[in-house]
C-alpha atoms as a PDB file:
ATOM      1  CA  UNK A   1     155.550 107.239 106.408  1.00  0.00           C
ATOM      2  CA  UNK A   2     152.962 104.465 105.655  1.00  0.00           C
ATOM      3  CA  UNK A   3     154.399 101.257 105.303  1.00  0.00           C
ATOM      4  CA  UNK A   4     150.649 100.705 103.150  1.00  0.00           C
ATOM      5  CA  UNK A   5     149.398 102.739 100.533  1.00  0.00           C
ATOM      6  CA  UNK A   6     146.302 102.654  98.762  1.00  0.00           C
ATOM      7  CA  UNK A   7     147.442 101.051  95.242  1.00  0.00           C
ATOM      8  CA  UNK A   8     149.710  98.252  97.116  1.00  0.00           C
ATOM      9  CA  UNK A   9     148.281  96.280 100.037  1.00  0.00           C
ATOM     10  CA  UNK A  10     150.170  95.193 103.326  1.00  0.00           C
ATOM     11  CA  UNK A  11     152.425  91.837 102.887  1.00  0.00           C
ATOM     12  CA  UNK A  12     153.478  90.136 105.552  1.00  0.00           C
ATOM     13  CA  UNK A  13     157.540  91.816 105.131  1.00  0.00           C
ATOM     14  CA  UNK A  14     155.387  95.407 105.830  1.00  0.00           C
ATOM     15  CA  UNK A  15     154.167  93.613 108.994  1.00  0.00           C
ATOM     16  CA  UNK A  16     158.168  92.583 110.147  1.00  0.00           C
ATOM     17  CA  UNK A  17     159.222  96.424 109.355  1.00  0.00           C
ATOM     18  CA  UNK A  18     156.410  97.970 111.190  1.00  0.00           C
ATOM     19  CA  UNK A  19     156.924  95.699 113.738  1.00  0.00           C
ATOM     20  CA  UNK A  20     160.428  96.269 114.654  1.00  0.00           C
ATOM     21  CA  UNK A  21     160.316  98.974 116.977  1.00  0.00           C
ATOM     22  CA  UNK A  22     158.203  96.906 119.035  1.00  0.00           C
ATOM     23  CA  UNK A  23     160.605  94.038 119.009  1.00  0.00           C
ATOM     24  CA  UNK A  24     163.300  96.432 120.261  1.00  0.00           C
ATOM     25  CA  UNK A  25     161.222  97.254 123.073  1.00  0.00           C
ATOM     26  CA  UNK A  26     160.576  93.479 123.408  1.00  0.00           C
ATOM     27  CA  UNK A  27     164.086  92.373 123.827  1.00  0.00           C
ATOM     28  CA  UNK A  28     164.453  94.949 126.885  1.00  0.00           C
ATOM     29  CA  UNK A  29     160.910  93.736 128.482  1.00  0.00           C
ATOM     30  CA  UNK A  30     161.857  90.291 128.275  1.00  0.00           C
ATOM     31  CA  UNK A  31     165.632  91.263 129.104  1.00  0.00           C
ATOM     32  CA  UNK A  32     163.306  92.186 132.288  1.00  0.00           C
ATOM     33  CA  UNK A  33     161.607  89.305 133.114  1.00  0.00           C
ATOM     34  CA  UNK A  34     164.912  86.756 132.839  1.00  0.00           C
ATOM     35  CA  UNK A  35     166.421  89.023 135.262  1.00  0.00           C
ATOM     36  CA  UNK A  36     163.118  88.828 137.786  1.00  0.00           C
ATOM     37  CA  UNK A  37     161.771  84.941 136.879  1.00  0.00           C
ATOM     38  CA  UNK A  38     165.252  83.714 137.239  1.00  0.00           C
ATOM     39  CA  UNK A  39     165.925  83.380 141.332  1.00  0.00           C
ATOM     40  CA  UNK A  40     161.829  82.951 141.250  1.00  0.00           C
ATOM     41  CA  UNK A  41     161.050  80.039 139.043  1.00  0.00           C
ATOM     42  CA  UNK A  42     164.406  79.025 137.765  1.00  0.00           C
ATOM     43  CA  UNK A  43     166.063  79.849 134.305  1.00  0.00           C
ATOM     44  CA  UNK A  44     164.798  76.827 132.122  1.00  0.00           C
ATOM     45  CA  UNK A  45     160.727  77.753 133.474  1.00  0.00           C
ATOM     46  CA  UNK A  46     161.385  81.072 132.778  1.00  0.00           C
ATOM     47  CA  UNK A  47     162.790  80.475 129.280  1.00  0.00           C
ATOM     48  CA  UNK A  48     160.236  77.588 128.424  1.00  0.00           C
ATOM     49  CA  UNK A  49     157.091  79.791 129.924  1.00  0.00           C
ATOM     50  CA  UNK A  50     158.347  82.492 127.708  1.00  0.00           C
ATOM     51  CA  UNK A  51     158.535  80.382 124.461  1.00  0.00           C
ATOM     52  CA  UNK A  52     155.178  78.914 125.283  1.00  0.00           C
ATOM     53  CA  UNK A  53     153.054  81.644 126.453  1.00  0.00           C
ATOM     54  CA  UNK A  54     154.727  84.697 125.099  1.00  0.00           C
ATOM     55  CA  UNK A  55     152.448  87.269 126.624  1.00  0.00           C
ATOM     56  CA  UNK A  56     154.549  89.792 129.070  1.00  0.00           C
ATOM     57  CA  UNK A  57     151.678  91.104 131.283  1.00  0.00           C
ATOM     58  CA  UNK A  58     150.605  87.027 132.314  1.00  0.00           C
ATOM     59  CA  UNK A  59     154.524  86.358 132.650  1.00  0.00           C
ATOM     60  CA  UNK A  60     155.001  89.099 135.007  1.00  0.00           C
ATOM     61  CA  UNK A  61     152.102  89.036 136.581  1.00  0.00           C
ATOM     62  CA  UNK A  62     152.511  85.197 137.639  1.00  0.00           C
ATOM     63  CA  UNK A  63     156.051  86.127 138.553  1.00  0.00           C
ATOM     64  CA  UNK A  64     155.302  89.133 141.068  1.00  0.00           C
ATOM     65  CA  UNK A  65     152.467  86.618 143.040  1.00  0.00           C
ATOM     66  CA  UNK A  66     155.264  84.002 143.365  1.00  0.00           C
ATOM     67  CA  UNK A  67     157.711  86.272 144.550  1.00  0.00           C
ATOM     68  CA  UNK A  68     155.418  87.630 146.749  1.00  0.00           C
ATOM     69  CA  UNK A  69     154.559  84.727 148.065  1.00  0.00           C
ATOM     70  CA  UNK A  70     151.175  83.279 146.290  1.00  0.00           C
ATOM     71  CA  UNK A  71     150.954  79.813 145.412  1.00  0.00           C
ATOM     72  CA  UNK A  72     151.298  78.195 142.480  1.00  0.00           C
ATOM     73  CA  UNK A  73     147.197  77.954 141.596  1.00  0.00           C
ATOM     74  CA  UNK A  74     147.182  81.870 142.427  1.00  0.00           C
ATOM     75  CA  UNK A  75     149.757  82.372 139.865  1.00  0.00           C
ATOM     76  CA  UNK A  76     148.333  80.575 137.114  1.00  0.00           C
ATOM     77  CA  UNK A  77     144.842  82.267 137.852  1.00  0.00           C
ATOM     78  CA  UNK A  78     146.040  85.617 137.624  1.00  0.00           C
ATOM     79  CA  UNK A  79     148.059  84.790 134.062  1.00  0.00           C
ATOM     80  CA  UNK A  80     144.822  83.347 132.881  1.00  0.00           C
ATOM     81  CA  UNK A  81     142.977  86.384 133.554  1.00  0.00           C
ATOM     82  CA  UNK A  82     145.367  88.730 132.213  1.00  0.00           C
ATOM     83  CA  UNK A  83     145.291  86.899 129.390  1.00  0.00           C
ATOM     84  CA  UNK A  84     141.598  86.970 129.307  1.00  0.00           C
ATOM     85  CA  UNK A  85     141.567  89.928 127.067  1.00  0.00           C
ATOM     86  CA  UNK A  86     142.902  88.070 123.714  1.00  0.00           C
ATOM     87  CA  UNK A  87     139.272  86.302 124.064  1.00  0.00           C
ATOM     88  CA  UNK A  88     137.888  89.116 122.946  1.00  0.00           C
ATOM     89  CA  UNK A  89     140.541  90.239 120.629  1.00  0.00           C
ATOM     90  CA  UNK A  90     140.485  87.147 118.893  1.00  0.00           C
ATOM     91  CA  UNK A  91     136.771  87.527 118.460  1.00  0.00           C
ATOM     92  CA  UNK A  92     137.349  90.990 116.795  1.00  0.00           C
ATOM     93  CA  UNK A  93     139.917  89.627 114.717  1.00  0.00           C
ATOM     94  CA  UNK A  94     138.440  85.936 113.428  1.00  0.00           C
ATOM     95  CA  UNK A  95     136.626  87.693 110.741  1.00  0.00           C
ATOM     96  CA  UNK A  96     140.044  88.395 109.302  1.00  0.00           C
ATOM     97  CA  UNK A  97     141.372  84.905 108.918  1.00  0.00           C
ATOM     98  CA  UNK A  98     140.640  82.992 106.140  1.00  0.00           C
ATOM     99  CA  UNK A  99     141.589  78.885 106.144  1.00  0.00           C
ATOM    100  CA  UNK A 100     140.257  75.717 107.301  1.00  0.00           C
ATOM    101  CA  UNK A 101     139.943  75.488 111.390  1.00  0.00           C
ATOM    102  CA  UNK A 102     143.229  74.268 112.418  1.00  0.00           C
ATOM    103  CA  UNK A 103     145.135  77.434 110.506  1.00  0.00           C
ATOM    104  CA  UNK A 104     143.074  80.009 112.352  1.00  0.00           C
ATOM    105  CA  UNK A 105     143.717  78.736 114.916  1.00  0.00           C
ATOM    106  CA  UNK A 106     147.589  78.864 114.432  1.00  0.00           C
ATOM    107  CA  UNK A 107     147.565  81.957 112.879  1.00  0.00           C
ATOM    108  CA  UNK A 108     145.418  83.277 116.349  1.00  0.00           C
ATOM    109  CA  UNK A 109     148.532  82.466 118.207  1.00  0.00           C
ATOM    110  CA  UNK A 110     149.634  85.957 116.628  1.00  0.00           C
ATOM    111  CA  UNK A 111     147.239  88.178 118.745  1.00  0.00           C
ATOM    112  CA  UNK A 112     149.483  90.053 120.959  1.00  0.00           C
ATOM    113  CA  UNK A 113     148.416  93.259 121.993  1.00  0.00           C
ATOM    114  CA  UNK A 114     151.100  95.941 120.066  1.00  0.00           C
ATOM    115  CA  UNK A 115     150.358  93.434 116.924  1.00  0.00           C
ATOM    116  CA  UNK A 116     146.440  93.582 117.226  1.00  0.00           C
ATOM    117  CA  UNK A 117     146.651  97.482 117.832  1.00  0.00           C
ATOM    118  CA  UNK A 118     148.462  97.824 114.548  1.00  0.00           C
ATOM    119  CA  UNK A 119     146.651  95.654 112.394  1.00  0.00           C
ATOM    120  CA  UNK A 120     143.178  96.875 113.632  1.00  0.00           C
ATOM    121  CA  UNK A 121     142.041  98.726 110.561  1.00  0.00           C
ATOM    122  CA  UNK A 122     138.560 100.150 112.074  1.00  0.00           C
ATOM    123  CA  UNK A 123     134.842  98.893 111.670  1.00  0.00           C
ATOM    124  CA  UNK A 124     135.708  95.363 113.346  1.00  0.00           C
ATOM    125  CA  UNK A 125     138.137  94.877 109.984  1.00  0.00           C
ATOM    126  CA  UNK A 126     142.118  93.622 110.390  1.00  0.00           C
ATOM    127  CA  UNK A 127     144.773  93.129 108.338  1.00  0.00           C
ATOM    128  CA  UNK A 128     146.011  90.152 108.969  1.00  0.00           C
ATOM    129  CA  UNK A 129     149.548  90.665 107.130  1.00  0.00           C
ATOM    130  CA  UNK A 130     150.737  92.991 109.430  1.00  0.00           C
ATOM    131  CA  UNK A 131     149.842  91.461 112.451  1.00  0.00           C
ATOM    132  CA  UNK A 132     151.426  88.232 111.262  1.00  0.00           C
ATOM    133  CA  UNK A 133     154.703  90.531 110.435  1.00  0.00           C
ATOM    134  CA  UNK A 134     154.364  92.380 113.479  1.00  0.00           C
ATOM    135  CA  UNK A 135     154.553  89.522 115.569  1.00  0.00           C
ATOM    136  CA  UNK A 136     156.885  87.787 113.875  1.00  0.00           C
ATOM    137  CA  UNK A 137     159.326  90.813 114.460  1.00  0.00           C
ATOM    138  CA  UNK A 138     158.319  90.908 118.081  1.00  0.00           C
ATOM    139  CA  UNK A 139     158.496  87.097 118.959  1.00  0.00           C
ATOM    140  CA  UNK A 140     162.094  86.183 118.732  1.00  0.00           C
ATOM    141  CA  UNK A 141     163.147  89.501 120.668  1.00  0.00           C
ATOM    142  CA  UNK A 142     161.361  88.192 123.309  1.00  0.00           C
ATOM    143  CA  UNK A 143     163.198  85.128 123.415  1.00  0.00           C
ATOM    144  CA  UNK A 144     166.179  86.660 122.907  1.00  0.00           C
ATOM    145  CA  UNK A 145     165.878  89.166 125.856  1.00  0.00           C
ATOM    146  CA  UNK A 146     164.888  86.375 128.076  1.00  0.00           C
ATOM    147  CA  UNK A 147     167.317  84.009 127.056  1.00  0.00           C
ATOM    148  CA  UNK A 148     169.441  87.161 127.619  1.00  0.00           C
ATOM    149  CA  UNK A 149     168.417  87.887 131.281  1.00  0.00           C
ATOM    150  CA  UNK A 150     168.466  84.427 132.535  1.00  0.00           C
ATOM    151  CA  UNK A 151     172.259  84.025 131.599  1.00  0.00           C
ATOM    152  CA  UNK A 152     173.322  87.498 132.605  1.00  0.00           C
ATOM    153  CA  UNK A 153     171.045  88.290 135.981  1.00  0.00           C
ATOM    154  CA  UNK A 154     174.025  88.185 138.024  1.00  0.00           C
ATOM    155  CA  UNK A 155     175.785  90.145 136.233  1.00  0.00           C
ATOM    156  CA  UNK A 156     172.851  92.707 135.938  1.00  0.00           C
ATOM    157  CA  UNK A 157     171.790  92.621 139.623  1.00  0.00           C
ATOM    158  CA  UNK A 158     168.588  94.050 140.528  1.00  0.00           C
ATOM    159  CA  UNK A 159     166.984  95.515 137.561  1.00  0.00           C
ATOM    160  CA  UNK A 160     165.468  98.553 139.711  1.00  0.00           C
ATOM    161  CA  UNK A 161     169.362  99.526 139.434  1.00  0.00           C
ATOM    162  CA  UNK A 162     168.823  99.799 135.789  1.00  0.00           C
ATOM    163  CA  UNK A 163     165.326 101.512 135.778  1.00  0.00           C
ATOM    164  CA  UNK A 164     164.406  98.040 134.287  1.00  0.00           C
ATOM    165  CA  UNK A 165     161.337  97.447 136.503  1.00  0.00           C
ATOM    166  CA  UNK A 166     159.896 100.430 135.016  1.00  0.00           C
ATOM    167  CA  UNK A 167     159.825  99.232 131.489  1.00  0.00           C
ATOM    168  CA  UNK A 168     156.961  97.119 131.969  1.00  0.00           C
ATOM    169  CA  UNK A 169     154.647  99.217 133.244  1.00  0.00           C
ATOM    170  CA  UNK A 170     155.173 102.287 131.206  1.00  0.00           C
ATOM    171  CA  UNK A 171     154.398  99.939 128.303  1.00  0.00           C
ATOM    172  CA  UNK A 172     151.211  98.970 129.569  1.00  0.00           C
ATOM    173  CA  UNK A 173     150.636 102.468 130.731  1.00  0.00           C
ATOM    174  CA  UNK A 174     151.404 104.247 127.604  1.00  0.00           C
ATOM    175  CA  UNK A 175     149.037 101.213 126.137  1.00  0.00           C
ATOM    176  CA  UNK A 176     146.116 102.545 128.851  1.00  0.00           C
ATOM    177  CA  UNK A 177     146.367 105.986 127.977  1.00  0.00           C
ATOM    178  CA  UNK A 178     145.794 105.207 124.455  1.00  0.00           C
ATOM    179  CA  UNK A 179     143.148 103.093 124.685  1.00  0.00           C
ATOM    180  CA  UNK A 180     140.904 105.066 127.679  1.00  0.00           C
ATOM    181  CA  UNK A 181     139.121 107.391 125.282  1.00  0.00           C
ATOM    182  CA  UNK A 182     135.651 106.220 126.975  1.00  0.00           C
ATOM    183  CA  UNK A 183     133.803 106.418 130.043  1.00  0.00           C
ATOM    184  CA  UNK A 184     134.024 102.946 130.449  1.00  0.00           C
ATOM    185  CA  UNK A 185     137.662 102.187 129.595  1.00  0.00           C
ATOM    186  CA  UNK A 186     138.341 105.037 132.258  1.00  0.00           C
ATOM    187  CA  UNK A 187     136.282 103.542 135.095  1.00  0.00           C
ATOM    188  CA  UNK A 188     137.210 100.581 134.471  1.00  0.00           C
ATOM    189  CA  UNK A 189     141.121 101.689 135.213  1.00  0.00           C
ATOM    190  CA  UNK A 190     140.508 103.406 138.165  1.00  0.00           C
ATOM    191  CA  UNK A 191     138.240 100.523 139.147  1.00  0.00           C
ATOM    192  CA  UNK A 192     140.969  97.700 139.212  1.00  0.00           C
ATOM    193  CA  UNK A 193     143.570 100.243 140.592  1.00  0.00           C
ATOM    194  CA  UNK A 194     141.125 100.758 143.226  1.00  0.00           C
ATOM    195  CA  UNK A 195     140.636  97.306 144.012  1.00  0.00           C
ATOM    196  CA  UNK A 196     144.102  96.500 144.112  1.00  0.00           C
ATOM    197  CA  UNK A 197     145.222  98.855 146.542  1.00  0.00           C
ATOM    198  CA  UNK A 198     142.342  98.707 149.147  1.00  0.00           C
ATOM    199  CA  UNK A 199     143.062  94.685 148.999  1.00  0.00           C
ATOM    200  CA  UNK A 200     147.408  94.891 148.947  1.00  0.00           C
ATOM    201  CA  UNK A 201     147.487  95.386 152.575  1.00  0.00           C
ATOM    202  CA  UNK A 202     145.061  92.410 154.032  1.00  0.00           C
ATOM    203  CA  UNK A 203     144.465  89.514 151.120  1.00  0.00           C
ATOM    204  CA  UNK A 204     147.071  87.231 150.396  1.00  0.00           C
ATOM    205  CA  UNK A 205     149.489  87.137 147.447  1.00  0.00           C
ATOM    206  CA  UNK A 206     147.892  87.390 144.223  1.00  0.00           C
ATOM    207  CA  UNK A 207     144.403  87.805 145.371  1.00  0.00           C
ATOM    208  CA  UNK A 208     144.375  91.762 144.699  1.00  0.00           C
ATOM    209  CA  UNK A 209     145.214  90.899 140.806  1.00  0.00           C
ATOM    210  CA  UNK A 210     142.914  88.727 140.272  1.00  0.00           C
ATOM    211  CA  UNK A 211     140.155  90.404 142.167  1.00  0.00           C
ATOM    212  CA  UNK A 212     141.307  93.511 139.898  1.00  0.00           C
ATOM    213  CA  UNK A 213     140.316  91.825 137.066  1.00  0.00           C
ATOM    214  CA  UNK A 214     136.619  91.732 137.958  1.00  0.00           C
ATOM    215  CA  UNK A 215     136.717  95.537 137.139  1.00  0.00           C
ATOM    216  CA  UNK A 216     136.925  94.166 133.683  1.00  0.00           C
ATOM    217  CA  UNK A 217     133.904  91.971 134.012  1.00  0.00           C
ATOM    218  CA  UNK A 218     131.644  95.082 135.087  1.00  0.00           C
ATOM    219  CA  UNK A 219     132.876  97.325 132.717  1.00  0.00           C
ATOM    220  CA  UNK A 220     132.057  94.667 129.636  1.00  0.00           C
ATOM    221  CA  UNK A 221     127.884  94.942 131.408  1.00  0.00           C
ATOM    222  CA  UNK A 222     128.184  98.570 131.396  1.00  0.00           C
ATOM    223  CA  UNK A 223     127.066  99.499 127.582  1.00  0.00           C
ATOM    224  CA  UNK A 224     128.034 103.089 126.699  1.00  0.00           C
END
């Protein structure tokens, strides 16, 4: 059932109840990536990267090129351009704010993707209640979880044991299924997968995820 209806608009408590499945599946993600940053970075980076950047496909992304051996500059490129896409997203959802500069800007912190996906009403329009409830919901799980796997990796061992290392990406693929209904979403998919693979076995850590991210840059030229 709607958690809207016609005659009552969305507050921002419709946002938090809409919003908790998503947290529940937060807690486990970043369960996920306290268990993997841990031996990688160390457990305070891991919890303060999470508090601060709060974005799961940057955080894991950063992760896997230092565990594989990237630098530190490679890791912080490839976060940034994973993160790339809440430019745009923030674009799409600025007309939806209301406020003098400095709270848009705070309330823009809220873009995440399940959040934006929810709130995204059609013809560029938002509402901005339920992404500020949805996120709100989602945020502290995150913590939680990684709070959670930094003080209980040991105990949990390697999270492919627990089908944990799966999590992640069947978010983001369930995400990709959803959202390539185009041509160009599509190509641009198969693009970066193609990329990646054909560069995994001769470029150095990191460089095939960021170089996968330049599908991203053709696809937003190619005009459907």
């Amino acid at each position: 059932m709607s958690v809207v209806t016609a005659e009552r608009p969305a507050t921002i408590r419709d946002g938090i109840r809409a919003g908790l499945p998503f947290g529940a599946a937060a807690v486990l993600l970043g369960l996920s990536f306290g268990v993997v940053a841990r031996p990688v970075m160390g457990p305070e980076a891991a919890i303060v990267m999470s508090a601060f950047v709060f974005a799961g496909a940057a955080q894991f992304g950063s992760t896997a090129v230092l565990a594989a051996g990237g630098g530190a500059a490679a890791a912080i490129i490839a976060g940034i351009l994973l993160n790339a896409r809440f430019l745009a997203m923030g674009v799409a959802y600025a007309p939806s704010l209301f406020g003098g500069p400095l709270r848009r800007a705070l309330e823009g912190q809220a873009v995440v993707d399940a959040s934006w996906a929810l709130a995204n009403r059609g013809g560029g329009r938002f509402d901005r209640n339920l992404l500020l409830g949805a996120t709100l919901a989602q945020y502290p799980a995150w913590q939680l979880g990684t709070v959670l796997g930094v003080l209980f990796g040991n105990a949990i061992g390697d999270p492919r044991d627990l089908g944990l290392n799966a999590i992640f990406p069947a978010f983001f693929l369930a995400l990709l299924v959803d959202e390539a209904r185009t041509p160009r979403a599509r190509a641009v998919a198969l693009g970066g997968a193609a990329i990646a693979l054909a560069l995994v076995p001769v470029a150095p850590a990191g460089l095939p995820i960021i170089a996968a991210c330049l599908a991203a840059v053709v696809g937003a030229w190619w005009r459907t």
